[in-house]
C-alpha atoms as a PDB file:
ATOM      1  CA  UNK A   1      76.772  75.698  98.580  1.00  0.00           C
ATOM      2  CA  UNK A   2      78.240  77.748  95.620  1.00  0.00           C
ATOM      3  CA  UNK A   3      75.615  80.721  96.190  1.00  0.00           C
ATOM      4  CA  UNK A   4      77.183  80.805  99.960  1.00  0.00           C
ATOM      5  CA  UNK A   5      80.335  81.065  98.772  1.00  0.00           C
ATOM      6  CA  UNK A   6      79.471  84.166  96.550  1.00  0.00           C
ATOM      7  CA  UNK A   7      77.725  85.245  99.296  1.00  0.00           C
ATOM      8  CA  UNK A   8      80.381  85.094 101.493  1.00  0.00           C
ATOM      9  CA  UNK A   9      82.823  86.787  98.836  1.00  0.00           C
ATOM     10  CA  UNK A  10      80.761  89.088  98.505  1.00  0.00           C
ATOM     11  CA  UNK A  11      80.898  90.129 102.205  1.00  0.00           C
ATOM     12  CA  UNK A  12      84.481  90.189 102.486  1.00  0.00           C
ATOM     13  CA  UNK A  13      84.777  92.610  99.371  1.00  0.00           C
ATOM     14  CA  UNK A  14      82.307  94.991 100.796  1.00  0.00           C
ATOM     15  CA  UNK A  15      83.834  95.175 104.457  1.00  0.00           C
ATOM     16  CA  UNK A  16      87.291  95.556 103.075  1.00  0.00           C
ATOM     17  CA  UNK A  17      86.382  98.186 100.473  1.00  0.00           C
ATOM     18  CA  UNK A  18      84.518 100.032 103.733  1.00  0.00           C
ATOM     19  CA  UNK A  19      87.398  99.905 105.932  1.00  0.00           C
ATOM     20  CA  UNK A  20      89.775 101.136 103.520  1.00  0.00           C
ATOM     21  CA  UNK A  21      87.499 104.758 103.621  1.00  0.00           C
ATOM     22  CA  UNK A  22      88.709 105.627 106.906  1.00  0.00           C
ATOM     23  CA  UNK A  23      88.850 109.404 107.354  1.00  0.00           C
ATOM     24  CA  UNK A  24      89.490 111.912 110.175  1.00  0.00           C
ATOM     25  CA  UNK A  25      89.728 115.803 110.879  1.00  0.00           C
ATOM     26  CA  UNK A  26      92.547 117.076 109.244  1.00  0.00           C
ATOM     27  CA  UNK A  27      95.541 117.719 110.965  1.00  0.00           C
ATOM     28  CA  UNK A  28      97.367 120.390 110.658  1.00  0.00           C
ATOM     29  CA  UNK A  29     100.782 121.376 112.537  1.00  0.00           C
ATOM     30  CA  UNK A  30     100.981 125.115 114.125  1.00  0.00           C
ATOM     31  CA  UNK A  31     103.476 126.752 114.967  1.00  0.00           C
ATOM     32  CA  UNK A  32     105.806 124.033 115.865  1.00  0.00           C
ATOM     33  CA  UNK A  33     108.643 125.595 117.971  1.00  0.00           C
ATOM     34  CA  UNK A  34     112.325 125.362 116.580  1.00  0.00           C
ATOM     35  CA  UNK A  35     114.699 124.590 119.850  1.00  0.00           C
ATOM     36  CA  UNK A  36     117.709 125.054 119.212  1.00  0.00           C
ATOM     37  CA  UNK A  37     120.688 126.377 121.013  1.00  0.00           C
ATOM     38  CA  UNK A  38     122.159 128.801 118.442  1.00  0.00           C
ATOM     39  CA  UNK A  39     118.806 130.245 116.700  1.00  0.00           C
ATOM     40  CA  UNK A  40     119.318 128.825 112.952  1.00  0.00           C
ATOM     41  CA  UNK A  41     119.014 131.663 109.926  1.00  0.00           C
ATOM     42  CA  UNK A  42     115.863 131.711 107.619  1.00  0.00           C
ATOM     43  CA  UNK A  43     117.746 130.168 104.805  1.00  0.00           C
ATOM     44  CA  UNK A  44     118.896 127.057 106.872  1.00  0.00           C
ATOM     45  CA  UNK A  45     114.944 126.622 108.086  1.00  0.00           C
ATOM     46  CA  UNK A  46     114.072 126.774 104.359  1.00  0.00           C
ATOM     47  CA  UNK A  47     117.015 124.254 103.664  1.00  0.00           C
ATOM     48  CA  UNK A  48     115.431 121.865 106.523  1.00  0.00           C
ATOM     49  CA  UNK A  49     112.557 121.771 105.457  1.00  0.00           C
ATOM     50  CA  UNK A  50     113.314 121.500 101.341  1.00  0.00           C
ATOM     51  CA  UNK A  51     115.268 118.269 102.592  1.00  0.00           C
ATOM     52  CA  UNK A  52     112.592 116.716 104.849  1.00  0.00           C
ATOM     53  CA  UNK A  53     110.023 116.941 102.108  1.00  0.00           C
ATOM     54  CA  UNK A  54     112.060 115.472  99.865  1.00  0.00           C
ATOM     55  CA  UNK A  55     113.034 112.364 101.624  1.00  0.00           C
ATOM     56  CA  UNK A  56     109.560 111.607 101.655  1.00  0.00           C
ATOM     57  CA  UNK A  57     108.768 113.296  98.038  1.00  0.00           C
ATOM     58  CA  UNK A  58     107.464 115.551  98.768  1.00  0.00           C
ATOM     59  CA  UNK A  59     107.686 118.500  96.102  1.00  0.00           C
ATOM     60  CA  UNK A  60     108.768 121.735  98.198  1.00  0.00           C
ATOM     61  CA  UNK A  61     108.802 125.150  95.904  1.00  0.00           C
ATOM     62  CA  UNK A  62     109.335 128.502  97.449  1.00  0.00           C
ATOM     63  CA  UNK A  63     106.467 130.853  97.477  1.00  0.00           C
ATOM     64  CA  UNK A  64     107.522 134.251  99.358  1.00  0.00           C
ATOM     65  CA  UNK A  65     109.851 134.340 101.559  1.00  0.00           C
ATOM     66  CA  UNK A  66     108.679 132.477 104.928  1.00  0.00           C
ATOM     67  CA  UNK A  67     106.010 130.885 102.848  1.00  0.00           C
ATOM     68  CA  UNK A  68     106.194 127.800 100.591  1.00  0.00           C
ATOM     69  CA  UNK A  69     103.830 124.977  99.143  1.00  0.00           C
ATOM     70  CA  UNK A  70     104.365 121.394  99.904  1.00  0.00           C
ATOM     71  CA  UNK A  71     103.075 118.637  97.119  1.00  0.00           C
ATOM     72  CA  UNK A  72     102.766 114.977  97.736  1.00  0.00           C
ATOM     73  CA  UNK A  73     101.834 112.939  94.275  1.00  0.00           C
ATOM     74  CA  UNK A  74     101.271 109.110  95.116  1.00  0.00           C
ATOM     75  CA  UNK A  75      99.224 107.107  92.447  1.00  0.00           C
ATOM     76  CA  UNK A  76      96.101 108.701  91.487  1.00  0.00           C
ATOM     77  CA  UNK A  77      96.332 110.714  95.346  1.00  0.00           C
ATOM     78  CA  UNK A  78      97.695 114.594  95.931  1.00  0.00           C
ATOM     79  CA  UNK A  79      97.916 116.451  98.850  1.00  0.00           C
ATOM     80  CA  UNK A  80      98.729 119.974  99.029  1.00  0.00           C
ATOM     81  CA  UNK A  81      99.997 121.764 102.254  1.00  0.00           C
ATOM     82  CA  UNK A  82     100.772 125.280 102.526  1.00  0.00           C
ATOM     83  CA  UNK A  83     103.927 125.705 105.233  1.00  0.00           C
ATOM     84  CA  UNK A  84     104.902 129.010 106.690  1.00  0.00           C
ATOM     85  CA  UNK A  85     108.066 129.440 108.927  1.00  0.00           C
ATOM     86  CA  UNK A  86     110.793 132.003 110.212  1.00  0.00           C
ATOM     87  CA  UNK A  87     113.610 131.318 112.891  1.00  0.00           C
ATOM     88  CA  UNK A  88     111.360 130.431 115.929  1.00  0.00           C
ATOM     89  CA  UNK A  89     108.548 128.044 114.841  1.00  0.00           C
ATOM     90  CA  UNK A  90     106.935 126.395 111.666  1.00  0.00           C
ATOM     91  CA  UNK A  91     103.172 125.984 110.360  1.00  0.00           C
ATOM     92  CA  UNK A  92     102.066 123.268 108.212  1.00  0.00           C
ATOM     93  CA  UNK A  93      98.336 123.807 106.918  1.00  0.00           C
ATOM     94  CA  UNK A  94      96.003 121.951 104.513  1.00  0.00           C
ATOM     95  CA  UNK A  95      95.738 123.287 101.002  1.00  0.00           C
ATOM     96  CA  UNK A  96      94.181 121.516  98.705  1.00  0.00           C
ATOM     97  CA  UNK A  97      93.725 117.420  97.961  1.00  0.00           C
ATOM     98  CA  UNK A  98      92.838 115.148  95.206  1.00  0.00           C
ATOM     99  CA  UNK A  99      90.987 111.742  95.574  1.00  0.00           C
ATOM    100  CA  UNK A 100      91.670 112.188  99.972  1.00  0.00           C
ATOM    101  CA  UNK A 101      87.673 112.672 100.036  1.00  0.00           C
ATOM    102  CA  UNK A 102      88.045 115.388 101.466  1.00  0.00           C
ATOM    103  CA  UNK A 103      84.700 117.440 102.726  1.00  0.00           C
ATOM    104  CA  UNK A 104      85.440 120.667 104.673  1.00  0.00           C
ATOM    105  CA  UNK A 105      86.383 118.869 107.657  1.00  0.00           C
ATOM    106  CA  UNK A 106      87.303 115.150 107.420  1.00  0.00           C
ATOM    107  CA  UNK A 107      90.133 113.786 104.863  1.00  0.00           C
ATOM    108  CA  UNK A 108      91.150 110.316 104.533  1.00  0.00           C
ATOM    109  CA  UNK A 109      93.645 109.498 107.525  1.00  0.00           C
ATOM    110  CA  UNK A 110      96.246 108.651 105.324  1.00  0.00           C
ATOM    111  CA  UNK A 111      96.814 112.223 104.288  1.00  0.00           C
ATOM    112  CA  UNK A 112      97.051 112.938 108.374  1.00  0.00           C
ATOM    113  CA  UNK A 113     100.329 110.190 108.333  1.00  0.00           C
ATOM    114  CA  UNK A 114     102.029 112.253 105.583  1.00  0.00           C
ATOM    115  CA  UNK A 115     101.536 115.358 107.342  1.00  0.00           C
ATOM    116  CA  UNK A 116     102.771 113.477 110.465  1.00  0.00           C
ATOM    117  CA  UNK A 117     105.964 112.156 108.571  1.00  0.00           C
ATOM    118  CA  UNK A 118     106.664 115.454 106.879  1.00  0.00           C
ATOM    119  CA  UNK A 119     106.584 117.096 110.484  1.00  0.00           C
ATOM    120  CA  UNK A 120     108.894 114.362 112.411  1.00  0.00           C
ATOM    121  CA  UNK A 121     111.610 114.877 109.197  1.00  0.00           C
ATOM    122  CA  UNK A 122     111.402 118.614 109.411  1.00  0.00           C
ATOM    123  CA  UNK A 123     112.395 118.118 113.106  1.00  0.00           C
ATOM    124  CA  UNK A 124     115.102 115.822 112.608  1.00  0.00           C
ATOM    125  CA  UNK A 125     116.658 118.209 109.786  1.00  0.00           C
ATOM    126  CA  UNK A 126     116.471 120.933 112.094  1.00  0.00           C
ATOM    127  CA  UNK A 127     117.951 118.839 114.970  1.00  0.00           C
ATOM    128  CA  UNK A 128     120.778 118.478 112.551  1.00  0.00           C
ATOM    129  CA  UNK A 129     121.620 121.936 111.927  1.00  0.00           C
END
């Protein structure tokens, strides 16, 4: 009865450790339109987007203008995203990743949710301007 048990345990710890490796493609966003009446300036783009990723901290540093590098740090997990934007649309594109298993292709489909939240805030910002 006790070896069943075990068994059993056993089982459970194996299928749960299994479905937490879920990955898919990665996703990236490109060249999401900005629609807004009055065409925003660069700077208020760059603004939007500095205060999306950081409601979701996400660590936003300029690179060039139109060009900047979005970091994500949770527990022992980092996602990297390089985002490129001007007046009329906005790219967000994988980078680089730490402990997402990552393999060319496929990441771990939690990094896809980020990307997914970072893109829905940057809209709502820019809604807001």
């Amino acid at each position: 009865m006790k070896l069943w048990k075990w068994m059993m345990m056993g089982l459970l710890v194996t299928v749960a450790a299994l479905a937490g490796c879920r990955s898919n493609p990665v996703m990236n966003v490109d060249d999401a339109a900005i629609s807004l009446q009055n065409e925003p300036s660069i700077e208020q783009v760059e603004k939007a987007i500095i205060r999306a990723g950081a409601s979701l901290g996400w660590n936003i540093k300029k690179l060039a203008p139109g060009k900047m590098e979005g970091r994500l740090m949770l527990r022992s997990h980092v996602a990297v995203v390089d985002i490129t934007y001007d007046t009329k649309s906005y790219s967000i594109e994988y980078k680089d990743s730490t402990n997402l298993d990552y393999d060319g292709t496929n990441i771990h489909s939690n990094y896809n949710g980020w990307v997914q939240n970072l893109n829905r805030n940057i809209q709502q910002e820019l809604m807001m301007l």
